[in-house]
C-alpha atoms as a PDB file:
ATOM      1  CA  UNK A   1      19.151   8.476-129.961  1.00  0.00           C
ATOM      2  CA  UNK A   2      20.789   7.437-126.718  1.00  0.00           C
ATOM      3  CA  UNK A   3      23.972   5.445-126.565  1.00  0.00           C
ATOM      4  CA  UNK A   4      21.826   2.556-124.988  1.00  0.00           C
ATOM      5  CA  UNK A   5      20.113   2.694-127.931  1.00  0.00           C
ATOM      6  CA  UNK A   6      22.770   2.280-130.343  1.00  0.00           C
ATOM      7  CA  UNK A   7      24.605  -0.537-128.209  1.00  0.00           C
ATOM      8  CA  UNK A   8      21.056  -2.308-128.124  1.00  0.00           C
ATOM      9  CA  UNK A   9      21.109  -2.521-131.780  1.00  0.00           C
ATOM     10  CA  UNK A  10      24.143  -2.710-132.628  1.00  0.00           C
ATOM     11  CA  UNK A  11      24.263  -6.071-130.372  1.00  0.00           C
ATOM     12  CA  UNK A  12      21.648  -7.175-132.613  1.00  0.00           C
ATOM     13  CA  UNK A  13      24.226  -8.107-135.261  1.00  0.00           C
ATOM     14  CA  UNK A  14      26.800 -10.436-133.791  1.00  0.00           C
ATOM     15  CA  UNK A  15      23.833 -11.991-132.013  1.00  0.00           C
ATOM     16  CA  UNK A  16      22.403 -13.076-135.340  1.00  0.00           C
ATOM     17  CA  UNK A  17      25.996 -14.227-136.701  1.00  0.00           C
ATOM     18  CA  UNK A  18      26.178 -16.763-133.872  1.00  0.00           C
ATOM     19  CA  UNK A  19      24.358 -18.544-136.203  1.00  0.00           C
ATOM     20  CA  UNK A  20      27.048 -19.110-138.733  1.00  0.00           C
ATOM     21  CA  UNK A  21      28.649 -21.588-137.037  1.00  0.00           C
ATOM     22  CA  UNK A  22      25.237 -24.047-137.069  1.00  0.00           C
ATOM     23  CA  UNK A  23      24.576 -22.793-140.369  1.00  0.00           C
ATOM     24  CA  UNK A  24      28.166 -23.691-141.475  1.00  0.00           C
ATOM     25  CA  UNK A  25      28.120 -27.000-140.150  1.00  0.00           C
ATOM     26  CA  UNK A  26      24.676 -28.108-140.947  1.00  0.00           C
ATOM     27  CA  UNK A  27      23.163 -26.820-143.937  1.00  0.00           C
ATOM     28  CA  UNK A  28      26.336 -25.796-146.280  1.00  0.00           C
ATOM     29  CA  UNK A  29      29.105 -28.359-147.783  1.00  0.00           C
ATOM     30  CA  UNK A  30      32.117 -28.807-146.829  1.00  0.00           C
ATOM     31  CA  UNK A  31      35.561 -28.134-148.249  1.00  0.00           C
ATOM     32  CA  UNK A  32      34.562 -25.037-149.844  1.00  0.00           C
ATOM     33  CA  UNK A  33      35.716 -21.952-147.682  1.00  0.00           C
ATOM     34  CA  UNK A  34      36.613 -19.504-150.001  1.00  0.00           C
ATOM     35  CA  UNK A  35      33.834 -20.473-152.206  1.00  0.00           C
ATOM     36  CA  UNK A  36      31.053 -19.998-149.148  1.00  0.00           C
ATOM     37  CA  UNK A  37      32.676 -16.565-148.613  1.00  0.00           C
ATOM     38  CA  UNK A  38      32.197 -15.035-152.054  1.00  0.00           C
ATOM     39  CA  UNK A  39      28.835 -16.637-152.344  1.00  0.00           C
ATOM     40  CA  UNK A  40      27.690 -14.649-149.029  1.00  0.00           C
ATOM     41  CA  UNK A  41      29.122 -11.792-149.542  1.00  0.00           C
ATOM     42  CA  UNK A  42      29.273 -10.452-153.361  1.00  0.00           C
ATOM     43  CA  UNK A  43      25.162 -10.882-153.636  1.00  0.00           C
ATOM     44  CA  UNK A  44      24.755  -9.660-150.827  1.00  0.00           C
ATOM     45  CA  UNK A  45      26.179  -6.455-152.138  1.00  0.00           C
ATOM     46  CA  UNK A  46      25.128  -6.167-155.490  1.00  0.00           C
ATOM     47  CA  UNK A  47      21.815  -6.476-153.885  1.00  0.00           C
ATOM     48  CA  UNK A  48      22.603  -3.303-151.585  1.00  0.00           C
ATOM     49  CA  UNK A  49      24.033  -1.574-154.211  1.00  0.00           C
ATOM     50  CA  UNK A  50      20.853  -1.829-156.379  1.00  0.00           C
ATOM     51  CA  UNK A  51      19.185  -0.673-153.739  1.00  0.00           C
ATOM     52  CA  UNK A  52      20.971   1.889-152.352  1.00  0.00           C
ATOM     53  CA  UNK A  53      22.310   3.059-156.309  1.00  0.00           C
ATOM     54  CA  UNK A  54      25.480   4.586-154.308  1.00  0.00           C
ATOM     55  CA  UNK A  55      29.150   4.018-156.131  1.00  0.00           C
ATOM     56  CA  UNK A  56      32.469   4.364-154.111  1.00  0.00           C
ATOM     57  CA  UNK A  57      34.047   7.285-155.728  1.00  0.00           C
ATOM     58  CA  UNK A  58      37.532   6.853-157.480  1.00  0.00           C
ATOM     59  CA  UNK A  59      39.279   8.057-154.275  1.00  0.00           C
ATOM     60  CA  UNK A  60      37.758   6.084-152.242  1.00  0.00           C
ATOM     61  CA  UNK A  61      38.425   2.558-154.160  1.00  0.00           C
ATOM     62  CA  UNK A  62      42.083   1.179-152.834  1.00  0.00           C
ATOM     63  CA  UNK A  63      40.278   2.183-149.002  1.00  0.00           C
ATOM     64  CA  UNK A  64      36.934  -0.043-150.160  1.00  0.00           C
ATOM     65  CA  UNK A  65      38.539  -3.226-151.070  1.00  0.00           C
ATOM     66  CA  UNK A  66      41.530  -2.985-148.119  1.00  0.00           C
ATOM     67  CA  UNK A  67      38.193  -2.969-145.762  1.00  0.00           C
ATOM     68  CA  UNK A  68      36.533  -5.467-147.664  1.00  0.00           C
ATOM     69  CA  UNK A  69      39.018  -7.648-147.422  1.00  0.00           C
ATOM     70  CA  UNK A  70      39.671  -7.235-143.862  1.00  0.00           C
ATOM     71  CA  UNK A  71      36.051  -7.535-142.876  1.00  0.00           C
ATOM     72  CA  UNK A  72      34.615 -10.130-145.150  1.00  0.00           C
ATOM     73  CA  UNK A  73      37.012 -12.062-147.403  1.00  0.00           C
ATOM     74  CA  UNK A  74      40.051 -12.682-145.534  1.00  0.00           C
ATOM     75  CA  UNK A  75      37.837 -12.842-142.660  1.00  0.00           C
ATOM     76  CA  UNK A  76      35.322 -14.785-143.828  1.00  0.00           C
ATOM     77  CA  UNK A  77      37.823 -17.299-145.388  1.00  0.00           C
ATOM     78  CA  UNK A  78      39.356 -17.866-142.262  1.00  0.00           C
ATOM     79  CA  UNK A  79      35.848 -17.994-140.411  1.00  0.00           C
ATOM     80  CA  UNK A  80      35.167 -20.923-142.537  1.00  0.00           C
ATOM     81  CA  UNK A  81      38.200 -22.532-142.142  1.00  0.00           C
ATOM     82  CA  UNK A  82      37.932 -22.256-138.229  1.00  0.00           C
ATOM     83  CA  UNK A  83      34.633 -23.419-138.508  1.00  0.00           C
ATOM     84  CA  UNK A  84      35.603 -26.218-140.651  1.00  0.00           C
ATOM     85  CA  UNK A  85      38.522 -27.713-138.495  1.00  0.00           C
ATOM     86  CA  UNK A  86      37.775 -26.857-135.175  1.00  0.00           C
ATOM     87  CA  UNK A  87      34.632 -27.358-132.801  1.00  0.00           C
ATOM     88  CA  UNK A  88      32.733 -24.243-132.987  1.00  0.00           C
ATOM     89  CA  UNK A  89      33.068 -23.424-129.341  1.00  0.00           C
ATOM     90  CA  UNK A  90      37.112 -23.298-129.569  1.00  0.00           C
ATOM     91  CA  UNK A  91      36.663 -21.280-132.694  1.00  0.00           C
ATOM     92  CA  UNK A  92      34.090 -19.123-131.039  1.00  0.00           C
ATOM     93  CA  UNK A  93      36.859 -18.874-128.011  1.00  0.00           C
ATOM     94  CA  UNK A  94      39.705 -17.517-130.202  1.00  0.00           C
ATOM     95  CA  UNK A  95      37.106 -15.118-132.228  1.00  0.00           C
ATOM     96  CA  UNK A  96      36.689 -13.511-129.031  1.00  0.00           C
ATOM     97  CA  UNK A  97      40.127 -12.199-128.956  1.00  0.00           C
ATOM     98  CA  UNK A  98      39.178  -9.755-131.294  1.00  0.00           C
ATOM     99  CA  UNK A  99      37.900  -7.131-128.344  1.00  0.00           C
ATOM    100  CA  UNK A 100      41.244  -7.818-126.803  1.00  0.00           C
ATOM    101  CA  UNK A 101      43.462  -6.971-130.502  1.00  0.00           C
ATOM    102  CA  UNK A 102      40.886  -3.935-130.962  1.00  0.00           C
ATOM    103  CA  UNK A 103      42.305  -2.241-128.151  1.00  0.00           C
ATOM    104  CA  UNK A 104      45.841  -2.226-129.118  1.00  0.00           C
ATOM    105  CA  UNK A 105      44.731  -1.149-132.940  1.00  0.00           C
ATOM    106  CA  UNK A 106      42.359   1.370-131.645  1.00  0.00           C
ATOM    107  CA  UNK A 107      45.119   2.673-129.356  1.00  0.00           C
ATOM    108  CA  UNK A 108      47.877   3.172-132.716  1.00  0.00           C
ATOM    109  CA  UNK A 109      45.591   3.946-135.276  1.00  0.00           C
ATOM    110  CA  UNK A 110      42.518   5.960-133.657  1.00  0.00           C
ATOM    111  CA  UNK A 111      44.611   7.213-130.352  1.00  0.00           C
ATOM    112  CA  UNK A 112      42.013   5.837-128.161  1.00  0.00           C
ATOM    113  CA  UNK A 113      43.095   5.408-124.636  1.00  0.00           C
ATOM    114  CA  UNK A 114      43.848   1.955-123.420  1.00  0.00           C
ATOM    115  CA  UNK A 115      42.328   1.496-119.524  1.00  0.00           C
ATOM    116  CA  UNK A 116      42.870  -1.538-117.145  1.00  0.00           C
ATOM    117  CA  UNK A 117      38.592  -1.359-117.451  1.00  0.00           C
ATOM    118  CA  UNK A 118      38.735  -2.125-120.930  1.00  0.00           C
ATOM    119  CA  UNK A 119      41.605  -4.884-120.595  1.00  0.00           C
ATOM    120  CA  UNK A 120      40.110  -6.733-117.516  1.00  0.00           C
ATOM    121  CA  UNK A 121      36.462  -6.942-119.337  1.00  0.00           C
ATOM    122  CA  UNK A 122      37.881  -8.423-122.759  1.00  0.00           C
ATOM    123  CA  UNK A 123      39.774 -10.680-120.767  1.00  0.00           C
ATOM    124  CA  UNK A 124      37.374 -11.907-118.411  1.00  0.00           C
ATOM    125  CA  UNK A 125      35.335 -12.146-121.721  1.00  0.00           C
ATOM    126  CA  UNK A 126      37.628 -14.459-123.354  1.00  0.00           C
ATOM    127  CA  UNK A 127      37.714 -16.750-119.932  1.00  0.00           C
ATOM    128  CA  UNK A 128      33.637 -16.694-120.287  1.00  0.00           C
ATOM    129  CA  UNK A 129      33.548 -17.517-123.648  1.00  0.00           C
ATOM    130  CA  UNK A 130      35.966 -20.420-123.219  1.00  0.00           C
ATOM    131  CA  UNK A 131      33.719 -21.445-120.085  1.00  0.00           C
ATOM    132  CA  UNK A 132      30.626 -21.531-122.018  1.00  0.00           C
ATOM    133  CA  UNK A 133      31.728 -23.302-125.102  1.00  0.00           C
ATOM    134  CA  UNK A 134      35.353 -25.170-124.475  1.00  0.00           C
ATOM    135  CA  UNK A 135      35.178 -28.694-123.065  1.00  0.00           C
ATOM    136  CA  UNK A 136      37.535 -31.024-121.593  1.00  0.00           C
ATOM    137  CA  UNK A 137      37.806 -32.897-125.319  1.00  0.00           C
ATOM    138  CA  UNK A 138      37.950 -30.268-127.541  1.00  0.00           C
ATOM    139  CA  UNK A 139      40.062 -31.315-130.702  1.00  0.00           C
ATOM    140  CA  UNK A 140      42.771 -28.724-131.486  1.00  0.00           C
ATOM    141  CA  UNK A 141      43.925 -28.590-135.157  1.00  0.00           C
ATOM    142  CA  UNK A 142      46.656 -25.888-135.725  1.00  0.00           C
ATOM    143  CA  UNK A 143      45.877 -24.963-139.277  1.00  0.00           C
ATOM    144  CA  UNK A 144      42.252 -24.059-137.735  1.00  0.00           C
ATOM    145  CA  UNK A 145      43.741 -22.153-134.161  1.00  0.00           C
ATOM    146  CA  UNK A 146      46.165 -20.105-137.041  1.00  0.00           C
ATOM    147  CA  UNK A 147      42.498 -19.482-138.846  1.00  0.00           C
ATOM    148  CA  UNK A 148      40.711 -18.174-136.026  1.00  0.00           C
ATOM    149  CA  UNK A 149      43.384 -16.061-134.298  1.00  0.00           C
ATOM    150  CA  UNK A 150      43.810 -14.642-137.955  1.00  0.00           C
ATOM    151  CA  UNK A 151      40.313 -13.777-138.353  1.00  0.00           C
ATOM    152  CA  UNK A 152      39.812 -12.146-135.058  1.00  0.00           C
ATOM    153  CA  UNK A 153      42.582 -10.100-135.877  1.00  0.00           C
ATOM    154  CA  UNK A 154      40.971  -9.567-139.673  1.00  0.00           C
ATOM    155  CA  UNK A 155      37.672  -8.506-137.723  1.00  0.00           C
ATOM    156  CA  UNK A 156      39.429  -5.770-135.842  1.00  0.00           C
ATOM    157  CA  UNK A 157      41.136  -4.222-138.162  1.00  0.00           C
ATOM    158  CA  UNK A 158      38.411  -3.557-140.594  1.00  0.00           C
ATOM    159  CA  UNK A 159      36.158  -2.328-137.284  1.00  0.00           C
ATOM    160  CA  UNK A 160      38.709   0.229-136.195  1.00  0.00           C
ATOM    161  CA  UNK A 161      39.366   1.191-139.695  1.00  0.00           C
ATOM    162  CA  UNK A 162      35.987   1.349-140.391  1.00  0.00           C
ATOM    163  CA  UNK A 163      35.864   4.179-137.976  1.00  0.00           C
ATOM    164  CA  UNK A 164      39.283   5.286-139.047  1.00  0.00           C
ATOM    165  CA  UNK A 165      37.652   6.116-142.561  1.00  0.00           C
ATOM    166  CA  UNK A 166      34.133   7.540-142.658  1.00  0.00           C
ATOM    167  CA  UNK A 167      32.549   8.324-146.087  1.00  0.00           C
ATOM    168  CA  UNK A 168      30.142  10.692-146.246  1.00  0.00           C
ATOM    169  CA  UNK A 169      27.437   8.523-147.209  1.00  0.00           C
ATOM    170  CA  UNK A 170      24.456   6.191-145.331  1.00  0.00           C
ATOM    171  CA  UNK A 171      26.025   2.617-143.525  1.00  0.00           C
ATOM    172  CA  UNK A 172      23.856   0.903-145.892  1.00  0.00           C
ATOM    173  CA  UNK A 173      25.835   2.095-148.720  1.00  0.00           C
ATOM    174  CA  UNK A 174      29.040   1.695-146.743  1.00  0.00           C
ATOM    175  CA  UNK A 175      28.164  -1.775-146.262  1.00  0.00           C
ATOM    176  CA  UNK A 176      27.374  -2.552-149.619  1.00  0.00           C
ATOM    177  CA  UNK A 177      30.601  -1.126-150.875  1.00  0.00           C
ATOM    178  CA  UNK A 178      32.640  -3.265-148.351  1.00  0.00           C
ATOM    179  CA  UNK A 179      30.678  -6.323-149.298  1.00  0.00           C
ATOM    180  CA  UNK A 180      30.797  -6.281-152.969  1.00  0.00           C
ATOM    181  CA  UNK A 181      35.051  -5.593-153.048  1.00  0.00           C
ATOM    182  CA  UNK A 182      35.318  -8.739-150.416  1.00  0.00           C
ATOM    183  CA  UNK A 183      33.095 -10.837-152.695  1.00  0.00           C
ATOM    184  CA  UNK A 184      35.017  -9.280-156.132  1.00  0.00           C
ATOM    185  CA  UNK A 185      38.568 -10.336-154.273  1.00  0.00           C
ATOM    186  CA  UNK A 186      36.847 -13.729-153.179  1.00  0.00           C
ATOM    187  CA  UNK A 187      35.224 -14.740-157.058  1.00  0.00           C
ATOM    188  CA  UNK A 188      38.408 -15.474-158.847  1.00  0.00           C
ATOM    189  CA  UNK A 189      40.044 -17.219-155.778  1.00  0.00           C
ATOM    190  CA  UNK A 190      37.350 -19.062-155.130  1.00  0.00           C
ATOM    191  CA  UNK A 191      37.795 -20.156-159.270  1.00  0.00           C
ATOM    192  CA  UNK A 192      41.263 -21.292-158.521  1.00  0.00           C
ATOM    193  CA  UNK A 193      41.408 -22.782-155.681  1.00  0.00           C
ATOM    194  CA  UNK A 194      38.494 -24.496-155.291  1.00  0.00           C
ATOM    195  CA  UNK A 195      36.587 -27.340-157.119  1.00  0.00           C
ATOM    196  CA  UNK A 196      33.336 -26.361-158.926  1.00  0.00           C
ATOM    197  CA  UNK A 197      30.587 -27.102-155.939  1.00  0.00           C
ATOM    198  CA  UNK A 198      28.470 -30.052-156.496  1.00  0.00           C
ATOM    199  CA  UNK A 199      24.672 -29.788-156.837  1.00  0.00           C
ATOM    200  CA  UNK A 200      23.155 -27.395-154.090  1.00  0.00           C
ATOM    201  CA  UNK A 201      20.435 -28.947-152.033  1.00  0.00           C
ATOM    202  CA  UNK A 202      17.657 -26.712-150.410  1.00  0.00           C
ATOM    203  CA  UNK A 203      19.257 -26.631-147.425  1.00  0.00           C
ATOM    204  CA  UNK A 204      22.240 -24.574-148.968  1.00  0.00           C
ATOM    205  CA  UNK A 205      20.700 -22.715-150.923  1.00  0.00           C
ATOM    206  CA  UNK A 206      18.445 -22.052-147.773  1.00  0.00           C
ATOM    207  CA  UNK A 207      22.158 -21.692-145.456  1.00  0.00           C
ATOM    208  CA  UNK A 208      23.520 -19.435-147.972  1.00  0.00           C
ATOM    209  CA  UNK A 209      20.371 -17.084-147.798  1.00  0.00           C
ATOM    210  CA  UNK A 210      20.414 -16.577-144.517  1.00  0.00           C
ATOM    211  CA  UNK A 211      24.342 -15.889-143.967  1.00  0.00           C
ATOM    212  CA  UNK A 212      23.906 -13.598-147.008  1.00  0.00           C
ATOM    213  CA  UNK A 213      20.712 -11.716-146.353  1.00  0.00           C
ATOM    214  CA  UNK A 214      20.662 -11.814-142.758  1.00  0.00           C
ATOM    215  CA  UNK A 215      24.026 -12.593-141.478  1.00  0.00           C
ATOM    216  CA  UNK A 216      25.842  -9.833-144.270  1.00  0.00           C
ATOM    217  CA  UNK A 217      23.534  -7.479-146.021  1.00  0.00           C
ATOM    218  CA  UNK A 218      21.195  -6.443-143.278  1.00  0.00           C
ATOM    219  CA  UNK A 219      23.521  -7.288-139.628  1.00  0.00           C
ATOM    220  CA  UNK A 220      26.656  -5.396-141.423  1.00  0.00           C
ATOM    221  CA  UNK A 221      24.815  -2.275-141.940  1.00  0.00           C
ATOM    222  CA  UNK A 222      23.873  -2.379-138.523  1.00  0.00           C
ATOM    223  CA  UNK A 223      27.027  -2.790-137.204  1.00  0.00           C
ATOM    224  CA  UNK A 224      28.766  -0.514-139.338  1.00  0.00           C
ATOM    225  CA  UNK A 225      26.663   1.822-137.836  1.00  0.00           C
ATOM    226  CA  UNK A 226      27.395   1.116-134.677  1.00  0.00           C
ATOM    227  CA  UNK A 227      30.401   1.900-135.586  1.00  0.00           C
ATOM    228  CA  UNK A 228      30.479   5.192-136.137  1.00  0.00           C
ATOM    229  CA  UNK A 229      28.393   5.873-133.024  1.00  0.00           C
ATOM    230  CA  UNK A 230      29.984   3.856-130.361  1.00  0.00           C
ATOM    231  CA  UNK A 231      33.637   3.496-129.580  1.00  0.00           C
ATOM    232  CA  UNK A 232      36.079   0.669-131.087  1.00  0.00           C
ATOM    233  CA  UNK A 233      36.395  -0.985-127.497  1.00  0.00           C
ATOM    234  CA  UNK A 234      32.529  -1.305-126.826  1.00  0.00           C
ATOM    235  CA  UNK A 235      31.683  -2.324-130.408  1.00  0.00           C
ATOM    236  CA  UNK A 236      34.090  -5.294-130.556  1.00  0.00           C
ATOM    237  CA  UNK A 237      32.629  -6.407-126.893  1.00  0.00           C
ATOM    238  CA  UNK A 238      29.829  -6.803-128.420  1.00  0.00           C
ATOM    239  CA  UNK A 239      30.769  -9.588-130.481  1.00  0.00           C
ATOM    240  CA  UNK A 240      31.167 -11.697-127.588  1.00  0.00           C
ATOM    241  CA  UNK A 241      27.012 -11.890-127.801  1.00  0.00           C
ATOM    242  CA  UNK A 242      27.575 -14.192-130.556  1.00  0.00           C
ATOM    243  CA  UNK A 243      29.241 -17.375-128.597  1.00  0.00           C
ATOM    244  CA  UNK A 244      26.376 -17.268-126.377  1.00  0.00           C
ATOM    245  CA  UNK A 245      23.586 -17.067-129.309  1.00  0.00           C
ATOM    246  CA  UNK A 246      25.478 -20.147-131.119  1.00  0.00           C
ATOM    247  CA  UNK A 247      25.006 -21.953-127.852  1.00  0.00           C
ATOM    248  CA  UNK A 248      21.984 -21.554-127.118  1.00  0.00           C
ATOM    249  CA  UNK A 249      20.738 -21.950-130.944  1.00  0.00           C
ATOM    250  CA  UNK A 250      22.935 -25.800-129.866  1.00  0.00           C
ATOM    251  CA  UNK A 251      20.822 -26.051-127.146  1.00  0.00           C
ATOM    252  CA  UNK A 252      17.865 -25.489-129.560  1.00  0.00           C
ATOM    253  CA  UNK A 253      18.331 -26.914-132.645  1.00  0.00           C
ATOM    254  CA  UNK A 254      20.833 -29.684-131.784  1.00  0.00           C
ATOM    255  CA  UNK A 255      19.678 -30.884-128.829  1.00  0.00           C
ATOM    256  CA  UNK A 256      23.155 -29.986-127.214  1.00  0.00           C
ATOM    257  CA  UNK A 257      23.058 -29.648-123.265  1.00  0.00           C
ATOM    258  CA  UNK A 258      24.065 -27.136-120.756  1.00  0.00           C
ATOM    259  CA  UNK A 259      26.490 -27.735-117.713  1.00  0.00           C
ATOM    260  CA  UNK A 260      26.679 -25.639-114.776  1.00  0.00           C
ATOM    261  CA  UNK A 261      30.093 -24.481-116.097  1.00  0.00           C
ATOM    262  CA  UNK A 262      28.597 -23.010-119.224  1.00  0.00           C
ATOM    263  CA  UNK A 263      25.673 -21.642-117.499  1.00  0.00           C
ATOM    264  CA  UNK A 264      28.552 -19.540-115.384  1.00  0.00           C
ATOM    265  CA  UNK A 265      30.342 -18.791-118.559  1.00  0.00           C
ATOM    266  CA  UNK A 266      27.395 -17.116-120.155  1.00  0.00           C
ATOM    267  CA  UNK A 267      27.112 -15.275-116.883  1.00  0.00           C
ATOM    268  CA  UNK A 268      30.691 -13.764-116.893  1.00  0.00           C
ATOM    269  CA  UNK A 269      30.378 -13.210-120.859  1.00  0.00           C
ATOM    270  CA  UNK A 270      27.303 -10.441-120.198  1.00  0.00           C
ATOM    271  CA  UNK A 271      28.633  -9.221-117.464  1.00  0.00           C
ATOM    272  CA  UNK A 272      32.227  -8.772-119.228  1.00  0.00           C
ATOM    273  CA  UNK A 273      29.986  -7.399-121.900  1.00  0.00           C
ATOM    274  CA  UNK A 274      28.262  -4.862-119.891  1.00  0.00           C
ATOM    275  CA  UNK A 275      31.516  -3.907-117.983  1.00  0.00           C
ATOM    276  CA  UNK A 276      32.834  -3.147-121.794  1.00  0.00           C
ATOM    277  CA  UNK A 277      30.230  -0.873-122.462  1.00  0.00           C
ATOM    278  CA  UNK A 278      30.924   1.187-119.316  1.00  0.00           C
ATOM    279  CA  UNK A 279      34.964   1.068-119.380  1.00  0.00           C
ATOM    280  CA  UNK A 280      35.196   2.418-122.759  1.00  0.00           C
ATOM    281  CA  UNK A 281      32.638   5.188-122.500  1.00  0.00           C
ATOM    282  CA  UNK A 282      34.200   8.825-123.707  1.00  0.00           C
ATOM    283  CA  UNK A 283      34.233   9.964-120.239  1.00  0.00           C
ATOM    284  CA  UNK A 284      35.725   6.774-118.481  1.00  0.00           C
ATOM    285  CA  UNK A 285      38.144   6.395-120.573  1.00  0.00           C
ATOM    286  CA  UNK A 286      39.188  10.056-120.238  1.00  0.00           C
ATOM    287  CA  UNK A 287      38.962  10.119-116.170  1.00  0.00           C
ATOM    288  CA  UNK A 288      41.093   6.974-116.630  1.00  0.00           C
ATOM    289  CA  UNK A 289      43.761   8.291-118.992  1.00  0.00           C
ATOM    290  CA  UNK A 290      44.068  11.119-116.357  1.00  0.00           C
ATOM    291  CA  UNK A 291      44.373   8.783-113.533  1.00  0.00           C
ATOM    292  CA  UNK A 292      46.020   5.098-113.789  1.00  0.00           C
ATOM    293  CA  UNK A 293      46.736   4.998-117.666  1.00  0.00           C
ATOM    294  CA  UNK A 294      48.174   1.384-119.398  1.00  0.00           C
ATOM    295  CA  UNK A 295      50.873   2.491-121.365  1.00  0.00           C
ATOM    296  CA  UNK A 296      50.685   1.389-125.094  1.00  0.00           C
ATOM    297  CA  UNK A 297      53.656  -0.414-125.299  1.00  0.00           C
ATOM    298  CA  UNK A 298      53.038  -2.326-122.254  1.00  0.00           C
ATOM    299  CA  UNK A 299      49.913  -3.930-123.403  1.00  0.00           C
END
């Protein structure tokens, strides 16, 4: 399969997660983040697991729940938080920081190269996503900017140590695994910190199957396969898709409209996108090490 290929479907994930951030907002209630979290993610994997009828061995366990923690419950805790206290386009904005912190932790941990490529396209995706979604009265809440810039960071380290540590079985299993320690760690916090929901109402019971079956079970396999196939730097570019799905879902569902300003952010985040894909490439980033490197530490 072509790397095309891959990076087609492997965009196919964080373009269905721009939909948490509607989802969040209109169809699930409020107040319970940690609650939400474990309630996406730990059926989500027991479901995969039944399917897939693939345990973690012993060695593998302490690896399993660090990952599961960094990719789904402390990251999904602080998703929902973000979501919760800040408008979903500045949440969206500091999510996208993510490609930018992947680069540094891919540099320590995997000894990928860091290039000015790679730099200028996160950044410039970063300005895009603030274009499309940031307006001139956003309301800033500091408990929620903490929550974001925490998840983003949460997000990359569970993708580059995803690809740090590569079990020898399908990403459908890998995935459920992940999912099923992140929704274990989530349970008994959500227990004590939280107060027993109130009644569900079709509508959450209809939010939570989607972020579960959709937006965890079946978009985590696919990116966790992505992955293993594509480099750190491209995959987290990816996740820029997701700001632009959650807009135009807005546009959709909400009846939200569209300024030239975001039109021209949505511009510069595919481009940055597509400019990701190409800068971190095996071979770029090798022609580039040899050539005009950006030294670690400086970055």
């Amino acid at each position: 399969m072509s790397r095309t290929t891959d990076i087609l479907i492997t965009a196919l994930a964080p373009a269905v997660w721009g939909s948490t951030y509607l989802v969040t907002t209109e169809a699930l209630p409020a107040g319970y983040p940690v609650t939400m979290a474990a309630l996406r993610a730990l059926p989500a994997g027991l479901l995969l697991l039944a399917i897939t009828r693939c345990l973690p061995p012993r060695i593998w366990l302490g690896r399993v729940f660090l990952l599961g923690s960094f990719n789904f419950a402390l990251f999904w805790v602080l998703l929902f938080v973000a979501a919760y206290r800040l408008p979903g386009g500045v949440a969206a904005t500091l999510g996208s920081v993510q490609a930018m912190i992947v680069i540094l932790m891919a540099r320590g941990w995997l000894g990928t190269p860091i290039t000015a490529g790679a730099v200028a396209a996160a950044a410039a995706g970063v300005i895009g996503v603030a274009s499309l979604l940031v307006g001139p009265d956003a309301r800033l809440d500091t408990i929620g900017i903490l929550a974001g810039l925490g998840g983003a960071a949460s997000m990359a380290a569970g993708t580059v140590l995803s690809r740090k540590w590569q079990p020898p079985v399908s990403a459908l299993s890998f995935t459920a695994w992940q999912l099923t320690a992140g929704g274990l760690i989530l349970l008994p916090l959500a227990l004590i910190l939280e107060p027993p929901l109130p009644a569900l109402t079709v509508a959450n019971f209809a939010g939570l199957l989607w972020l579960g079956l959709i937006g965890a079970a079946a978009t985590y396999a696919i990116w966790f396969r992505g992955v293993v196939r594509l480099e750190p730097g491209a995959v987290s570019m990816l996740g820029m898709m997701s700001p632009v799905t959650a807009v135009i879902l807005g546009w959709m569902w909400l009846d939200q409209s569209l300024s030239p300003m975001q039109g021209l952010g949505a511009a510069i985040v595919l481009v940055s996108v597509w400019a990701g894909q190409r800068a971190n490439r095996p071979g770029t980033q090798k022609s580039s090490t040899q050539s005009s490197p950006i030294p670690a530490k400086a970055a």
